[in-house]
Structure formats: structure tokens, C-alpha cells
PDB file of N, CA and C in Angstrom:
ATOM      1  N   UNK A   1       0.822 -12.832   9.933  1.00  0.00           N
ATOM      2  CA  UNK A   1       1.316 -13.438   8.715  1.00  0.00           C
ATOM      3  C   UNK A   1       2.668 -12.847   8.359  1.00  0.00           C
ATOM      4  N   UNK A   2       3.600 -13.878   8.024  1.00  0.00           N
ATOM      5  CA  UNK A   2       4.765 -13.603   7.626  1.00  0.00           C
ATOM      6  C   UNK A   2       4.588 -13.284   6.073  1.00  0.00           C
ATOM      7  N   UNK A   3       5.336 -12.364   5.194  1.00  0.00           N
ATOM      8  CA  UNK A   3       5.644 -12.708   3.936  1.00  0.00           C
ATOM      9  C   UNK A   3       7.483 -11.803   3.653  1.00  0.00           C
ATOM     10  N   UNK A   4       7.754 -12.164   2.317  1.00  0.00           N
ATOM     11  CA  UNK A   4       9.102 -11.373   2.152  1.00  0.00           C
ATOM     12  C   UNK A   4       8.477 -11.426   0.576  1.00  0.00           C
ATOM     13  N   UNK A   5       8.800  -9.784   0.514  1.00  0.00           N
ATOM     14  CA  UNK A   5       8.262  -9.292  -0.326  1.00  0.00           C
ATOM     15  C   UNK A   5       9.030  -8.414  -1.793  1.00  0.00           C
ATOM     16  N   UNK A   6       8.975  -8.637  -2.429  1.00  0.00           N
ATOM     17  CA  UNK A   6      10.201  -7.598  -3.873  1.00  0.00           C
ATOM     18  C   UNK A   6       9.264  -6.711  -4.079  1.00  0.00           C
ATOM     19  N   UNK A   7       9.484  -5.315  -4.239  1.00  0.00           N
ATOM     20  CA  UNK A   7       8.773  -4.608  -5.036  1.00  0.00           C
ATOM     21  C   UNK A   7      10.053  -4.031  -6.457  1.00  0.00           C
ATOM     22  N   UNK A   8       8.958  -3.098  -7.261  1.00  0.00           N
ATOM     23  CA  UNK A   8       9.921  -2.547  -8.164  1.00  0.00           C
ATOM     24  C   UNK A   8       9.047  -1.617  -8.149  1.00  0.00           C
ATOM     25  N   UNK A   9       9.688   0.014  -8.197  1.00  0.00           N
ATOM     26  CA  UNK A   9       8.860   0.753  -8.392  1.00  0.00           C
ATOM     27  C   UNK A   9       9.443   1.567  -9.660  1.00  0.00           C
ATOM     28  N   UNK A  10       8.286   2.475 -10.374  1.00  0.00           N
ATOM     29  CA  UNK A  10       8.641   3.254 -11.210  1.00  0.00           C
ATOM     30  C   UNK A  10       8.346   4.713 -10.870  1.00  0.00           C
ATOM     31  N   UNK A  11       9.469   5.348 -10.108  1.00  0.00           N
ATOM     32  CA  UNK A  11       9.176   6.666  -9.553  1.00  0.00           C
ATOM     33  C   UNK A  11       8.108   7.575  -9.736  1.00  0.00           C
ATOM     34  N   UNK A  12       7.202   7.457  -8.765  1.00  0.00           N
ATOM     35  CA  UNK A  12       5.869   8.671  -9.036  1.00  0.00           C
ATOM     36  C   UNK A  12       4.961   8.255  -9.491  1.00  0.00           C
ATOM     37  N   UNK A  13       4.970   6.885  -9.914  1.00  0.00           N
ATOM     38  CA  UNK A  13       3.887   6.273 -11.034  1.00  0.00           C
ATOM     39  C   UNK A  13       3.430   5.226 -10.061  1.00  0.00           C
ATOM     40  N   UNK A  14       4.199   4.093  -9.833  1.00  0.00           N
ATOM     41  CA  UNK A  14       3.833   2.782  -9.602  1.00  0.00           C
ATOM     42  C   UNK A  14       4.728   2.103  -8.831  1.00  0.00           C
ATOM     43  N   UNK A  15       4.280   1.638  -7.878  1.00  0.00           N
ATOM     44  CA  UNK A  15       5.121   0.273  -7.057  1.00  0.00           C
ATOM     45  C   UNK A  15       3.872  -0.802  -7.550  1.00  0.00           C
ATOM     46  N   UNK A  16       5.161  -1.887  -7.940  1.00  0.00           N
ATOM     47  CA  UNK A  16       4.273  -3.431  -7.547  1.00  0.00           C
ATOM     48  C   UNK A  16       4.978  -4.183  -6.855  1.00  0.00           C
ATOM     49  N   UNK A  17       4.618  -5.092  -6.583  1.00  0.00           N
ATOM     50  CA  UNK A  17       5.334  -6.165  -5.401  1.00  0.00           C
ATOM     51  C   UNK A  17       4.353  -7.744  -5.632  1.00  0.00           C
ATOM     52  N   UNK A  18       5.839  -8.539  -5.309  1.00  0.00           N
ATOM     53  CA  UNK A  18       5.229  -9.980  -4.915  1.00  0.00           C
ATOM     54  C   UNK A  18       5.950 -10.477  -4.158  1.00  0.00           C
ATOM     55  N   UNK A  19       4.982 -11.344  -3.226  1.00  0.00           N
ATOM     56  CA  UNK A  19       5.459 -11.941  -2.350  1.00  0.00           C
ATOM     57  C   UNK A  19       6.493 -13.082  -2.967  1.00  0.00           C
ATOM     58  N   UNK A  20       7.880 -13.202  -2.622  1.00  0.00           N
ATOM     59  CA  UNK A  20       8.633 -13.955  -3.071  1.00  0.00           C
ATOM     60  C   UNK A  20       9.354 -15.344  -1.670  1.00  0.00           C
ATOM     61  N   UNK A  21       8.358 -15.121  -0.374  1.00  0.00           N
ATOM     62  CA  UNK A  21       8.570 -16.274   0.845  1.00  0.00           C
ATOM     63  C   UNK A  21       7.396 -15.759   1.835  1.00  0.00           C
ATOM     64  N   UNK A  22       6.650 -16.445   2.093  1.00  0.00           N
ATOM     65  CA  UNK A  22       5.807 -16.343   3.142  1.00  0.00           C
ATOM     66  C   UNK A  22       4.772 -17.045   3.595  1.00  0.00           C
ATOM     67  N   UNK A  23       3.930 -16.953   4.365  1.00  0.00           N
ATOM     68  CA  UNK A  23       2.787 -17.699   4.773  1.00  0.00           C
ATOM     69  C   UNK A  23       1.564 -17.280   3.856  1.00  0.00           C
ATOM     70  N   UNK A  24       1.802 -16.704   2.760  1.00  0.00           N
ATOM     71  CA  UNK A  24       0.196 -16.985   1.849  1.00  0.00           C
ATOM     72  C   UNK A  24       0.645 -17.688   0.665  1.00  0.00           C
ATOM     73  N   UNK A  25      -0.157 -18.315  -0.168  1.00  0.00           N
ATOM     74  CA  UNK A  25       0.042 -19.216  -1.347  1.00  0.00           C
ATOM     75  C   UNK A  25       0.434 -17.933  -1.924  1.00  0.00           C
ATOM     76  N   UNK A  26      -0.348 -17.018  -2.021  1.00  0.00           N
ATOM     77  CA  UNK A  26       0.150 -15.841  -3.277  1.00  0.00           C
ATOM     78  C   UNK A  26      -0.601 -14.529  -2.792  1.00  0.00           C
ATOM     79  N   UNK A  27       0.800 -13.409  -3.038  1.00  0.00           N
ATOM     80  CA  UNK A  27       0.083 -11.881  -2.603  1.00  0.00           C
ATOM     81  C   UNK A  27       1.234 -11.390  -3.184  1.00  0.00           C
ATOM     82  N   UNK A  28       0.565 -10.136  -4.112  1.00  0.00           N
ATOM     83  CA  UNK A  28       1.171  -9.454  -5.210  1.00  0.00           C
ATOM     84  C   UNK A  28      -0.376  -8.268  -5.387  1.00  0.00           C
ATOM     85  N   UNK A  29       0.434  -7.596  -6.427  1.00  0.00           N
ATOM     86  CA  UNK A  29      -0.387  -6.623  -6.296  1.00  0.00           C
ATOM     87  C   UNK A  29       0.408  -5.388  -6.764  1.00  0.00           C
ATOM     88  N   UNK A  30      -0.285  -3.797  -6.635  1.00  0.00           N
ATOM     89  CA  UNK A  30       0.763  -2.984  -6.973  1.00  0.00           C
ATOM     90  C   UNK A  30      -0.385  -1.529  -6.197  1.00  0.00           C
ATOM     91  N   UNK A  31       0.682  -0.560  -6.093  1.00  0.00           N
ATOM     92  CA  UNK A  31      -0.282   0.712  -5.699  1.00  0.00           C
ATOM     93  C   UNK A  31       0.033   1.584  -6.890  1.00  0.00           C
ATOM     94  N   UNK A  32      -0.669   2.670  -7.301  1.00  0.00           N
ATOM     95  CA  UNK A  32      -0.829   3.334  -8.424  1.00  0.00           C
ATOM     96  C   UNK A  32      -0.879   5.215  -7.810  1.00  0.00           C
ATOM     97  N   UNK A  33      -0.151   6.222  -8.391  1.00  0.00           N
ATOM     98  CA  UNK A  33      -0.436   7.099  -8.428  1.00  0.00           C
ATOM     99  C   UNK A  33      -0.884   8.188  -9.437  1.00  0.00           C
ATOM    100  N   UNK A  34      -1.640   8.616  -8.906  1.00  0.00           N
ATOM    101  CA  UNK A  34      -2.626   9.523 -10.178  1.00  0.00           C
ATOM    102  C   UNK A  34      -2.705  10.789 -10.302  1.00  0.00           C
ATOM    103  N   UNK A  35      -3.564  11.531 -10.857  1.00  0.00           N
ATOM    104  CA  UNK A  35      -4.102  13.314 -10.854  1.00  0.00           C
ATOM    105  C   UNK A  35      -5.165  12.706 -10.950  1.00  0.00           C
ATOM    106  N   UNK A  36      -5.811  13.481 -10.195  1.00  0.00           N
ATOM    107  CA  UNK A  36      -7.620  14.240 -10.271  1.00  0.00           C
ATOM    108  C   UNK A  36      -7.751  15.653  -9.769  1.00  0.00           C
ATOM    109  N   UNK A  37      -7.728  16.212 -10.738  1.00  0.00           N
ATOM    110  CA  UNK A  37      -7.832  17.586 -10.599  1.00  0.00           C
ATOM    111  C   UNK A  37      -6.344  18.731  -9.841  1.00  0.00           C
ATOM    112  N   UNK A  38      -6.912  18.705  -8.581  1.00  0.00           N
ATOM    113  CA  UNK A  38      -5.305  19.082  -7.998  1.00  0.00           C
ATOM    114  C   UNK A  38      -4.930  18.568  -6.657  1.00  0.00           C
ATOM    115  N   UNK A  39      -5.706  17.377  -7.152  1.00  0.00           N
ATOM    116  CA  UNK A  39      -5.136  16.332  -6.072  1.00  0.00           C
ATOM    117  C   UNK A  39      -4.739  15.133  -6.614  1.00  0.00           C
ATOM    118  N   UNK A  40      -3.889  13.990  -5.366  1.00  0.00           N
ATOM    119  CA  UNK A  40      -3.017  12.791  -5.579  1.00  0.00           C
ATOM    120  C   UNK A  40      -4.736  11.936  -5.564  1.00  0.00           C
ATOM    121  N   UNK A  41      -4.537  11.063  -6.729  1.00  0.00           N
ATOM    122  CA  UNK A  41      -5.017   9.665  -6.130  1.00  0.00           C
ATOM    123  C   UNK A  41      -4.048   8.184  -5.926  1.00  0.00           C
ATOM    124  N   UNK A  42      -4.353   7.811  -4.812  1.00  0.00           N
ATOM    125  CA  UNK A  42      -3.768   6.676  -4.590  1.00  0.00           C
ATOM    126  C   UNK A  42      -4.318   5.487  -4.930  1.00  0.00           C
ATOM    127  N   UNK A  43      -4.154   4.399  -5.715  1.00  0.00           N
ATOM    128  CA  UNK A  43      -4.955   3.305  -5.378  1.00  0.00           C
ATOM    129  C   UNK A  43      -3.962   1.993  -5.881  1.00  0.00           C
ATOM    130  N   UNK A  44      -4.578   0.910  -4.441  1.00  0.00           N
ATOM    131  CA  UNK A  44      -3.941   0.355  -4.227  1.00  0.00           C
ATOM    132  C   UNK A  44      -5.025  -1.307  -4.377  1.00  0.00           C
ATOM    133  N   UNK A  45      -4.172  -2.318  -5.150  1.00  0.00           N
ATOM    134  CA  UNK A  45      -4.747  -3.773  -5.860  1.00  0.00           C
ATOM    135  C   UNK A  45      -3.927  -4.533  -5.298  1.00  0.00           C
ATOM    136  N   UNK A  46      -4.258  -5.491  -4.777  1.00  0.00           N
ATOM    137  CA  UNK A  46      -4.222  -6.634  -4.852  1.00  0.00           C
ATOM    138  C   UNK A  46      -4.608  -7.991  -4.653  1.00  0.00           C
ATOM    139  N   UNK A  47      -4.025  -9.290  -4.452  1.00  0.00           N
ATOM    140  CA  UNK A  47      -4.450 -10.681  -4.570  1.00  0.00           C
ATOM    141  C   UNK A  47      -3.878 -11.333  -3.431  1.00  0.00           C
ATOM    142  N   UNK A  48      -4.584 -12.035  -2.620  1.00  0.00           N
ATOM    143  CA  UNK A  48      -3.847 -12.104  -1.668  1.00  0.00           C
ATOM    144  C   UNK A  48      -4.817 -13.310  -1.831  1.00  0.00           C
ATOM    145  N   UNK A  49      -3.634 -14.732  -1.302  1.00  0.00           N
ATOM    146  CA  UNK A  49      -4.736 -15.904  -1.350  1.00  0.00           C
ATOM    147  C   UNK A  49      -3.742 -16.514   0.026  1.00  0.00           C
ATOM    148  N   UNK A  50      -4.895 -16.802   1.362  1.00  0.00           N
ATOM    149  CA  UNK A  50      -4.025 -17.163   2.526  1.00  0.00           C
ATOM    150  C   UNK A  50      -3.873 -18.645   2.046  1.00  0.00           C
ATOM    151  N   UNK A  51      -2.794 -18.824   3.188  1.00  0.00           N
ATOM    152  CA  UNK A  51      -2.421 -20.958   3.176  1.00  0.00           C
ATOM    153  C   UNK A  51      -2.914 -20.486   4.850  1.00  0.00           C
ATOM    154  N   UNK A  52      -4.068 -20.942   5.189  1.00  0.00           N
ATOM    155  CA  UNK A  52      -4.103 -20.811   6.771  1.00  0.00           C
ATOM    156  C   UNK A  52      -5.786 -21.462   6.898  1.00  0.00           C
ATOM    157  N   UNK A  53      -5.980 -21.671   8.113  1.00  0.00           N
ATOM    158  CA  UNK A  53      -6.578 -22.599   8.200  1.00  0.00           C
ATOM    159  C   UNK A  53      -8.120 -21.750   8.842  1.00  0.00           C
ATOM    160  N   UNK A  54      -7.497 -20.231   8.864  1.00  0.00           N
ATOM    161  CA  UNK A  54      -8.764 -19.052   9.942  1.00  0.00           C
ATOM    162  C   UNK A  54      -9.215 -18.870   8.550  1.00  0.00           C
ATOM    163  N   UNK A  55     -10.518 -18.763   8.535  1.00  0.00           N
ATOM    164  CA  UNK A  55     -11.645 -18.155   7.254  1.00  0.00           C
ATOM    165  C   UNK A  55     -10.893 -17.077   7.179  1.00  0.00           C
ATOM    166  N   UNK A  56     -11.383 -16.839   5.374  1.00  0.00           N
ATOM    167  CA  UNK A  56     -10.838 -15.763   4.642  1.00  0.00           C
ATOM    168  C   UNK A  56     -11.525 -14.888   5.003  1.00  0.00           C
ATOM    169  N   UNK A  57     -12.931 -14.684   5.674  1.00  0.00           N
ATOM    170  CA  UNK A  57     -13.764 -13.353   5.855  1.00  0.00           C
ATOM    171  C   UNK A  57     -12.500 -12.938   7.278  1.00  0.00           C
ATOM    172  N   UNK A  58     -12.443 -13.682   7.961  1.00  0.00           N
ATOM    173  CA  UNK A  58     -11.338 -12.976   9.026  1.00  0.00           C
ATOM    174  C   UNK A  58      -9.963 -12.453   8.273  1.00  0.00           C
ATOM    175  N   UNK A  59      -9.603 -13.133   7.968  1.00  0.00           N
ATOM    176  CA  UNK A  59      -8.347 -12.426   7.513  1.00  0.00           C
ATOM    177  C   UNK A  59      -8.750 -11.162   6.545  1.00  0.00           C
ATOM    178  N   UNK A  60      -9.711 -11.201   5.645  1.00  0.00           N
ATOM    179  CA  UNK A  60      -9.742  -9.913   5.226  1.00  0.00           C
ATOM    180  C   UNK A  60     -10.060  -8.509   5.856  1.00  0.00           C
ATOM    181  N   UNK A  61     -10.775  -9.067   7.165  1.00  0.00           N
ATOM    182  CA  UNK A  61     -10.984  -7.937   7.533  1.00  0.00           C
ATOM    183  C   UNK A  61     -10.367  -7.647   8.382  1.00  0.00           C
ATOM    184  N   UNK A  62      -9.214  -8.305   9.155  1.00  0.00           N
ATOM    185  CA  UNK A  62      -8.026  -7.362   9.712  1.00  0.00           C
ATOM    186  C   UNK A  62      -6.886  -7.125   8.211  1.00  0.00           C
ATOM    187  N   UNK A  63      -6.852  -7.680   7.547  1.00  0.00           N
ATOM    188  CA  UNK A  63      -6.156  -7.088   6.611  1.00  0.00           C
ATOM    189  C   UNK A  63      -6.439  -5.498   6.013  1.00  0.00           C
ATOM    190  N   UNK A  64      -7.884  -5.548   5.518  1.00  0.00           N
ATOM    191  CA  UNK A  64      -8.671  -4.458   5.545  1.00  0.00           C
ATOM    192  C   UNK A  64      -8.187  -2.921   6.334  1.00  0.00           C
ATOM    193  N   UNK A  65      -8.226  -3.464   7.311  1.00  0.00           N
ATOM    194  CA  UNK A  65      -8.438  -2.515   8.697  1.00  0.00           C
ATOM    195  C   UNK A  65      -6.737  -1.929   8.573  1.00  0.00           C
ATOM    196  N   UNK A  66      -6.027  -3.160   8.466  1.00  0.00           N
ATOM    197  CA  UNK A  66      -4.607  -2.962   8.599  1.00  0.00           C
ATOM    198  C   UNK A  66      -4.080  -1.905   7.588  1.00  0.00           C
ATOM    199  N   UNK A  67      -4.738  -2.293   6.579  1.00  0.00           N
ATOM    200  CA  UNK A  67      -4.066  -1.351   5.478  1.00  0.00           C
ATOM    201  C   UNK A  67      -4.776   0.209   5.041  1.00  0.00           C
ATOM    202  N   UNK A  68      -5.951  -0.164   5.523  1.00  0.00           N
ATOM    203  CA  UNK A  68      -6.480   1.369   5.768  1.00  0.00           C
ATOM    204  C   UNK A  68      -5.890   2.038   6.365  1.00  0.00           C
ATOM    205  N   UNK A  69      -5.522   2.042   7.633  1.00  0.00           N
ATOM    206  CA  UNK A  69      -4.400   2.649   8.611  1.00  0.00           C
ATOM    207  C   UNK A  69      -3.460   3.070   8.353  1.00  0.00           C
ATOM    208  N   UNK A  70      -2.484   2.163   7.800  1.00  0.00           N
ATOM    209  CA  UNK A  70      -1.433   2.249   6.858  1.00  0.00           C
ATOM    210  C   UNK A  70      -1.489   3.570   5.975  1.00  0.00           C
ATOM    211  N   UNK A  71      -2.357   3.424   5.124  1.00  0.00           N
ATOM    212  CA  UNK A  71      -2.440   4.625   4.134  1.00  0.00           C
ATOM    213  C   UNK A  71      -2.903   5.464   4.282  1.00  0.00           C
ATOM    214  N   UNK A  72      -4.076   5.790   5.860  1.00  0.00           N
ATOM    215  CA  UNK A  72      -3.820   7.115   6.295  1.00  0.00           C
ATOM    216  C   UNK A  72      -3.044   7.730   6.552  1.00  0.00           C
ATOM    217  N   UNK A  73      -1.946   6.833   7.274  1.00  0.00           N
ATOM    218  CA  UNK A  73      -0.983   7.301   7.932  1.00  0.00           C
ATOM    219  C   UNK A  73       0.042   8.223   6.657  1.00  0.00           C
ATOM    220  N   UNK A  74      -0.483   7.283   5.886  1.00  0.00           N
ATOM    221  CA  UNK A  74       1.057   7.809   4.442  1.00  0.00           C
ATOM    222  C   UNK A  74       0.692   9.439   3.801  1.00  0.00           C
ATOM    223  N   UNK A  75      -0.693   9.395   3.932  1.00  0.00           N
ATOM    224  CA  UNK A  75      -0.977  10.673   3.510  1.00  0.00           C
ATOM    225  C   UNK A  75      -1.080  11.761   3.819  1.00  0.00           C
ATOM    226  N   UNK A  76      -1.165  11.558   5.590  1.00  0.00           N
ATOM    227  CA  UNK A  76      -1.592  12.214   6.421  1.00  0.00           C
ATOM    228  C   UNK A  76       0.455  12.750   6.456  1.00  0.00           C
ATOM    229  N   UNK A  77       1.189  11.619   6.561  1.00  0.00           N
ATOM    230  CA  UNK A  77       2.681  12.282   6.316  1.00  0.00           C
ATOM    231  C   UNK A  77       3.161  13.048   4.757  1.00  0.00           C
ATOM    232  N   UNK A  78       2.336  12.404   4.042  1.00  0.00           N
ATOM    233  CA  UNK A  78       2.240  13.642   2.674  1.00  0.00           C
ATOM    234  C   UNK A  78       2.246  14.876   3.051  1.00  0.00           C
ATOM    235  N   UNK A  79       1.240  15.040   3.136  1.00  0.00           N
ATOM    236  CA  UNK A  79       0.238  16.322   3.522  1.00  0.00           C
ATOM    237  C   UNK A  79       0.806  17.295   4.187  1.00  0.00           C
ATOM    238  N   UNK A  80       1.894  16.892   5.493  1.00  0.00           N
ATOM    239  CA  UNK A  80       2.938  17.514   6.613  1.00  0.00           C
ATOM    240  C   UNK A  80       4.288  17.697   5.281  1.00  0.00           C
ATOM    241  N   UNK A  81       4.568  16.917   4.805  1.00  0.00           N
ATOM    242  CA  UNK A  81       5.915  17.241   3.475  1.00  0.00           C
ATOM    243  C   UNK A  81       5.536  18.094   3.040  1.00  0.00           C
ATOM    244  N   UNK A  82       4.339  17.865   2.522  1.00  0.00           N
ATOM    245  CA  UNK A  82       4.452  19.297   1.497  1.00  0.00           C
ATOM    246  C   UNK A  82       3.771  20.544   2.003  1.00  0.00           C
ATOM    247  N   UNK A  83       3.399  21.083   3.713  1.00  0.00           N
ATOM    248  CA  UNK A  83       3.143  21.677   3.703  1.00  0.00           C
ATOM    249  C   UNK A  83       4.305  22.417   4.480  1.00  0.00           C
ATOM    250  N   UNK A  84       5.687  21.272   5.085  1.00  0.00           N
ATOM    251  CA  UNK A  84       6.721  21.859   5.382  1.00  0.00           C
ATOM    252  C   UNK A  84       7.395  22.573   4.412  1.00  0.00           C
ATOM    253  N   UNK A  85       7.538  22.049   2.835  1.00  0.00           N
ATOM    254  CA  UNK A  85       7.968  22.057   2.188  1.00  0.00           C
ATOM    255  C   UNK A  85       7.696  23.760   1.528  1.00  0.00           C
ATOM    256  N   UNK A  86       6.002  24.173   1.565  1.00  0.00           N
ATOM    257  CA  UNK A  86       5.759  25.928   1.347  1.00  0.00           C
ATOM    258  C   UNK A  86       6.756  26.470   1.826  1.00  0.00           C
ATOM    259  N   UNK A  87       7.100  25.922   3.481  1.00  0.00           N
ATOM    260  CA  UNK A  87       7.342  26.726   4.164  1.00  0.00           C
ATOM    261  C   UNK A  87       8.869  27.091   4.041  1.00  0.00           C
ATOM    262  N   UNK A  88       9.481  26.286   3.077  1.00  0.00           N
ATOM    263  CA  UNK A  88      11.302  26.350   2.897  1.00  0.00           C
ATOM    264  C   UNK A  88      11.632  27.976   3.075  1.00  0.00           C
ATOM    265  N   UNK A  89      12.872  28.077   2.808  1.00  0.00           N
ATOM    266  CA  UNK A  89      13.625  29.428   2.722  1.00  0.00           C
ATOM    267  C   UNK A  89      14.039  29.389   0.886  1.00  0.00           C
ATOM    268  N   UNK A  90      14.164  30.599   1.248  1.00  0.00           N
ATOM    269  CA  UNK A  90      14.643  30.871  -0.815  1.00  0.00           C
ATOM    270  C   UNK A  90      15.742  31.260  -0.740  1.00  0.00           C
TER     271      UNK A  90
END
């Protein structure tokens, strides 16, 4: 699936985004960052309605899959920032 997408984010807080050209009727949504305790929470919404002709149980679940990945990946590169980051010079 194609889409072209705007986001706007508000540093540290919030990205949202909508699809503004693509192959779904509509996908928008936003990811959110949080505290719990002394850790990040991430969480991430949205609406995604395909124009396609493959059942929605398929598309959700490589979508699913897709974006799980995705956001391991993001945290798992968190996690390396800030543990390069102890390691600076003073």
C-alpha cells in the first residue's frame, strides 16, 4: 500500500499524521509519549480504512506484524541512545 502522509509533531509529546494521497480511503492516527514510573510509554492509534479489494482481516494482520517490528526496532534504537549517551565524556 501506497500512502503520502503529513505529520505534525509536538516535541516529546505527540506525533499525529494523516494520510493526505494514497491507496486507503482514510489512515490517520497519532503516537503518544508518556511516564510510567521510570520508564517511556509509547502508544500508538489509529484508523485505517483500506480501498482494496483483499479482506480487512488480511490486511490487518500484516499491518499488525508490520508495525510491531517497526516499534521494536525504535526502541530497541532508544535504548542504544541513551545508553551511548551514559557513556559521553564531561
Amino acid at each position: 500500500m501506497k500512502s503520502l502522509v503529513e505529520y505534525t509533531e509536538t516535541p516529546n509529546k505527540l506525533v499525529t499524521f494523516e494520510q493526505i494521497n494514497g491507496d486507503n480511503k482514510q489512515y490517520r492516527g497519532n503516537w503518544r509519549l508518556g511516564e510510567v514510573k521510570d520508564k517511556t510509554l509509547f502508544k500508538y492509534e489509529a484508523i485505517v480504512e483500506p480501498h482494496s479489494i483483499i479482506p480487512s482481516m488480511v490486511i490487518e494482520y500484516f499491518v499488525r506484524n508490520s508495525i510491531r517490528g517497526r516499534f521494536e526496532l525504535m526502541a530497541q534504537r532508544a535504548a542504544q541512545t541513551k545508553f551511548a549517551e551514559s557513556f559521553g565524556c564531561n
